[in-house]
Protein backbone atom coordinates (compact mmCIF):
# COMPACT_ATOMS: atom_id res chain seq x y z
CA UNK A 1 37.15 -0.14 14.40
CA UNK A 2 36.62 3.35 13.84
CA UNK A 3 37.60 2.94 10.18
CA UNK A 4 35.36 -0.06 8.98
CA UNK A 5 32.61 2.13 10.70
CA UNK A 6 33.33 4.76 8.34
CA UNK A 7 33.05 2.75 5.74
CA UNK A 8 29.96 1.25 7.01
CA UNK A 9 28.06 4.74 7.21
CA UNK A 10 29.85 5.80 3.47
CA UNK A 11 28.14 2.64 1.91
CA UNK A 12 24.74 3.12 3.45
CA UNK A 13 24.83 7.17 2.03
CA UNK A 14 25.85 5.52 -1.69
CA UNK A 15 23.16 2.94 -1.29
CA UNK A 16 20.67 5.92 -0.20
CA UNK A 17 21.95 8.42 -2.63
CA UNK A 18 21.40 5.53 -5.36
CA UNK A 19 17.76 5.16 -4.44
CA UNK A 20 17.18 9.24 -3.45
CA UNK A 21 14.33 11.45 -3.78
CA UNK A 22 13.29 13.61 -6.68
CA UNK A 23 14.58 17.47 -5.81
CA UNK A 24 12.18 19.65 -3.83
CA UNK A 25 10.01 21.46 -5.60
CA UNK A 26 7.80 24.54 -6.02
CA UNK A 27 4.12 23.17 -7.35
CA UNK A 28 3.47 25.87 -10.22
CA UNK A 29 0.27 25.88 -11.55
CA UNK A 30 0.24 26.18 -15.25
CA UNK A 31 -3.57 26.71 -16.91
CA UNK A 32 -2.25 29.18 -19.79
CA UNK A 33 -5.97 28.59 -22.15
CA UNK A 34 -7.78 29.66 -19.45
CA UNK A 35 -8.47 33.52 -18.55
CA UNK A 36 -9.89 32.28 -15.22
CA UNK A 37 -7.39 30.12 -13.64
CA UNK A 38 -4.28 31.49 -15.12
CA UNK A 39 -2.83 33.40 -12.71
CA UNK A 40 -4.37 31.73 -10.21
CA UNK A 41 -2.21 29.43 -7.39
CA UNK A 42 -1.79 25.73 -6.33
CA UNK A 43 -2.33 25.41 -2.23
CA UNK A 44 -3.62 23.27 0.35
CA UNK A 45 -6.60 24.33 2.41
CA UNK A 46 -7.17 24.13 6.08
CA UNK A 47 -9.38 20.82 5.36
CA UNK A 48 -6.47 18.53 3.31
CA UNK A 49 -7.78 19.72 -0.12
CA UNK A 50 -6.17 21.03 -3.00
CA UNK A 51 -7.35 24.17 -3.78
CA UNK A 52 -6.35 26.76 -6.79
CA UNK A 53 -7.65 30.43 -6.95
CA UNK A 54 -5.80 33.57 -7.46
CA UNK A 55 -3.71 33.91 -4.22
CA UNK A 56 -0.04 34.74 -2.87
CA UNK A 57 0.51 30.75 -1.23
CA UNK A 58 2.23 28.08 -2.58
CA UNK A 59 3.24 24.70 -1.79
CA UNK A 60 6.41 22.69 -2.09
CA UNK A 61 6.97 19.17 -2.54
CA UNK A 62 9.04 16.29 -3.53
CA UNK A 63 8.35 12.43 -4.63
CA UNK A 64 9.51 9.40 -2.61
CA UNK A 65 11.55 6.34 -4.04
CA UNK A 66 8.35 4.84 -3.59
CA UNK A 67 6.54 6.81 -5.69
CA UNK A 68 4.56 9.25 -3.48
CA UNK A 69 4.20 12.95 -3.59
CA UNK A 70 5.15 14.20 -0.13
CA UNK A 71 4.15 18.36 0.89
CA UNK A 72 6.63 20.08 2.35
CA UNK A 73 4.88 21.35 5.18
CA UNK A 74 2.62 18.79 6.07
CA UNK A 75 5.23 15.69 5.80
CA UNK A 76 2.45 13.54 4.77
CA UNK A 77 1.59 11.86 1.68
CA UNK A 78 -0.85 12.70 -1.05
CA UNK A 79 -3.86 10.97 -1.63
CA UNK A 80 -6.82 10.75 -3.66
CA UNK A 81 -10.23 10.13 -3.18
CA UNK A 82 -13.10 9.74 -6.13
CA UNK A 83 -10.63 11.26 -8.15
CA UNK A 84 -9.84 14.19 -6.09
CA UNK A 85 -6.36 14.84 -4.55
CA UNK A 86 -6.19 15.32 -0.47
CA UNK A 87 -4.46 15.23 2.36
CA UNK A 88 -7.04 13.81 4.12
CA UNK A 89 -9.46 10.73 3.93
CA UNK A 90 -12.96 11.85 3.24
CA UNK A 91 -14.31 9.01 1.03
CA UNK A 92 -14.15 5.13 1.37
CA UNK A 93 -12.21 5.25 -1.80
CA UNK A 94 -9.46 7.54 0.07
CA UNK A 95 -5.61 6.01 -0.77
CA UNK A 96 -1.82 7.19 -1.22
CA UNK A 97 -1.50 8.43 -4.60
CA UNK A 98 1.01 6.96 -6.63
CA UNK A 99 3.10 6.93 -8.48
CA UNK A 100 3.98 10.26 -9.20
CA UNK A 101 7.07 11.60 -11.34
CA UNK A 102 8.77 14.67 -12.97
CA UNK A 103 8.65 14.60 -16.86
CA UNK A 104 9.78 17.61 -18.58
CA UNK A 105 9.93 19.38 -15.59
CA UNK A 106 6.39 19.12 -14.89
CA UNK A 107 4.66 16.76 -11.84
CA UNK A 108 2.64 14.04 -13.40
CA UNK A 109 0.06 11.36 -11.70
CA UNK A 110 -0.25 8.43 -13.59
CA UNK A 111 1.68 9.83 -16.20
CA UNK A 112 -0.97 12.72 -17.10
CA UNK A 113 -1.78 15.96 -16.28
CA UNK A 114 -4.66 17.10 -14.21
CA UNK A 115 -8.21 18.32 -13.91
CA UNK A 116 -9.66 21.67 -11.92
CA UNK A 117 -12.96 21.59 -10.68
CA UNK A 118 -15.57 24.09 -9.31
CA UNK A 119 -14.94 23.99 -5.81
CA UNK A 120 -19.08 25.54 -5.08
CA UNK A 121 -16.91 28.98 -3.57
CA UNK A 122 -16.67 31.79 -6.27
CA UNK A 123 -13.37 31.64 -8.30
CA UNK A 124 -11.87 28.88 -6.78
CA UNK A 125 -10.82 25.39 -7.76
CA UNK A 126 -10.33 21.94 -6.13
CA UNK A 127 -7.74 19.62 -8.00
CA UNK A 128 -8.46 16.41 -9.71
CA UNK A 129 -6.45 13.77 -11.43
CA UNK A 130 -7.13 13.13 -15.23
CA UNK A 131 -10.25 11.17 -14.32
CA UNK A 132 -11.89 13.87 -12.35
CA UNK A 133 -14.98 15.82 -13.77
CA UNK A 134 -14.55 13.73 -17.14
CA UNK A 135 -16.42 14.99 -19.66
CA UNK A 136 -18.29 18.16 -17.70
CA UNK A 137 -17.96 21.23 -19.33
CA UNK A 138 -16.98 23.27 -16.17
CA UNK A 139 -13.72 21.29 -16.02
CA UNK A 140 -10.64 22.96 -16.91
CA UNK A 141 -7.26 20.75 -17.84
CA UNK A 142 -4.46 22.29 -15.99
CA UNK A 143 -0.91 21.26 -15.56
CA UNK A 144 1.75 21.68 -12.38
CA UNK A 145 5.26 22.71 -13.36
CA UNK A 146 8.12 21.54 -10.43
CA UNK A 147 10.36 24.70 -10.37
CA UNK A 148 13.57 24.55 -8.50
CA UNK A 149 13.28 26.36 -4.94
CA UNK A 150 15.69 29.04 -5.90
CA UNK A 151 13.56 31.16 -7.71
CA UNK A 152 15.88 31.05 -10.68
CA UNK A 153 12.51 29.69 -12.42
CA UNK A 154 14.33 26.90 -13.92
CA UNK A 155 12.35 23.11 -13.05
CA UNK A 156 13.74 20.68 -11.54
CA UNK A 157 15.82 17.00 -12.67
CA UNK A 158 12.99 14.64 -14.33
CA UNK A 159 12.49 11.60 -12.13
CA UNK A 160 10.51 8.64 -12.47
CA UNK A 161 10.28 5.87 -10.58
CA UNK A 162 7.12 4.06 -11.80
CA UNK A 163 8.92 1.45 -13.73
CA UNK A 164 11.22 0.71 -11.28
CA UNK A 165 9.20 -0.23 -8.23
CA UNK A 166 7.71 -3.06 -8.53
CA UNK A 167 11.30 -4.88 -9.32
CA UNK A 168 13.52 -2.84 -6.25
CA UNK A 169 10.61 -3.99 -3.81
CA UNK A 170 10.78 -7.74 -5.00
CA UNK A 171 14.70 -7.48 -4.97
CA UNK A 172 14.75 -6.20 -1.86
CA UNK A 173 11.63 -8.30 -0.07
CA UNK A 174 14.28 -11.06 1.09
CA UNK A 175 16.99 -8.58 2.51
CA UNK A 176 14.11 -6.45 4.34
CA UNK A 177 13.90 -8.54 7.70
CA UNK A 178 18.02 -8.13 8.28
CA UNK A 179 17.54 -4.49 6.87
CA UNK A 180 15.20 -4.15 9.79
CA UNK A 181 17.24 -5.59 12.35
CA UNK A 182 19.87 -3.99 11.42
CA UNK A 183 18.67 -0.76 12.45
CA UNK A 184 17.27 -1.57 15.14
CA UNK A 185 20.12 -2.58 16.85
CA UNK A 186 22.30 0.67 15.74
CA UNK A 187 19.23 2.60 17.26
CA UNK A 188 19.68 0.56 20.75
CA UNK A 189 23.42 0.88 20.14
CA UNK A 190 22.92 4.69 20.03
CA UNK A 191 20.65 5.59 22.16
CA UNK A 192 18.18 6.97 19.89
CA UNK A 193 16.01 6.32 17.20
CA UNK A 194 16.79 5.64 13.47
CA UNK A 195 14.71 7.36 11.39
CA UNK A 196 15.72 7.07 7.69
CA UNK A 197 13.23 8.00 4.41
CA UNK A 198 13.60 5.85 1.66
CA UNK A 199 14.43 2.49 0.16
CA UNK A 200 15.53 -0.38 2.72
CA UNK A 201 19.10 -1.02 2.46
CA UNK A 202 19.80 -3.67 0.21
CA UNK A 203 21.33 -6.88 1.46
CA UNK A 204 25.24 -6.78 1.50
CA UNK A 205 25.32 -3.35 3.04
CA UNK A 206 23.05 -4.84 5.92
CA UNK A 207 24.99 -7.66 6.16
CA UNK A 208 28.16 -5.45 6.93
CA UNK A 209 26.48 -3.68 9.26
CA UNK A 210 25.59 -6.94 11.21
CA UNK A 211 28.60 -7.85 11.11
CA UNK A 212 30.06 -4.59 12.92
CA UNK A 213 27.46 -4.74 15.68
């Protein structure tokens, strides 16, 4: 019926909204000891880097439920490469990085801060995790506050989802076949694809939804 429908959808947006997304965020640079790089910018270049230098562009963002730092624009996932952050594969080494998370309003990987890096172009930077560039003396530490996309300059919520991972993916490994089905069937049903970001639903909200199809 149309009510047990409704009921249907309302559970899956609780069981969503229970897993969601950290806010989207504004990636603000923060490198206050240094006289070069602090008023300089976060952005990506036309090849996948990171880059930071003193320009206008910025980038917004937002980590996944599975711990991955998605860019606004790009809808792709970060990744890193002999400790350097990309959008782009460029070393054998290249995977997703994770996990990310929000502490104190600003964007951690790994739990840590980050490194800048001589990109070989005058005044301009290419970002590194904490490993990168350990040790030279052309490495600056830097740090990237998440501000809220209003432009009130407040951050955003904290959100960490490191610790939490490993346990929803093993809770949810047996359910994830059904999940699957599930919407597979309400995309047939439809007439059009499903396409939903986040966490699998977990088991007793797919089996309701079997059992209205």
């Amino acid at each position: 019926t149309m009510m047990f429908t409704s009921v249907l959808y309302s559970l899956l947006f609780l069981s969503f909204r229970a897993n969601a997304n950290s806010d989207e965020f504004i990636m603000d640079l923060q490198a206050d000891d240094s006289a070069t790089l602090k008023d300089a910018s976060l952005y990506v270049g036309d090849d996948g880097k990171f880059y930071i230098a003193n320009v206008t562009t910025t980038e917004t963002a937002l980590v996944l439920t599975n711990g991955s730092l998605h860019i606004t624009d790009h809808d792709i996932a970060v990744g890193i490469g002999k400790n350097y952050l990309s959008l782009a594969a460029e070393s054998a080494s290249y995977e997703i990085a994770e996990p990310w998370s929000i502490v104190d309003g600003y964007l951690k990987l790994y739990g840590s801060d980050f490194h800048a890096v001589p990109s070989g172009e005058d005044d301009t930077y290419v970002l590194g995790s904490i490993n990168a560039a350990v040790g030279r003396d052309d490495m600056i530490e830097v740090s990237v506050r998440a501000l809220n996309t209003d432009n009130t300059g407040a951050t955003v919520a904290d959100y960490n989802v490191a610790s939490s991972a490993s346990e929803t993916a093993t809770k949810q490994t047996g359910s994830a076949t059904s999940s699957a089905t599930t919407l597979t069937r309400l995309s047939s049903t439809n007439g059009a694809p499903v396409s939903l970001k986040g966490t699998l639903v977990a088991g007793p909200v797919a089996a309701l939804l079997l059992m209205a199809i």
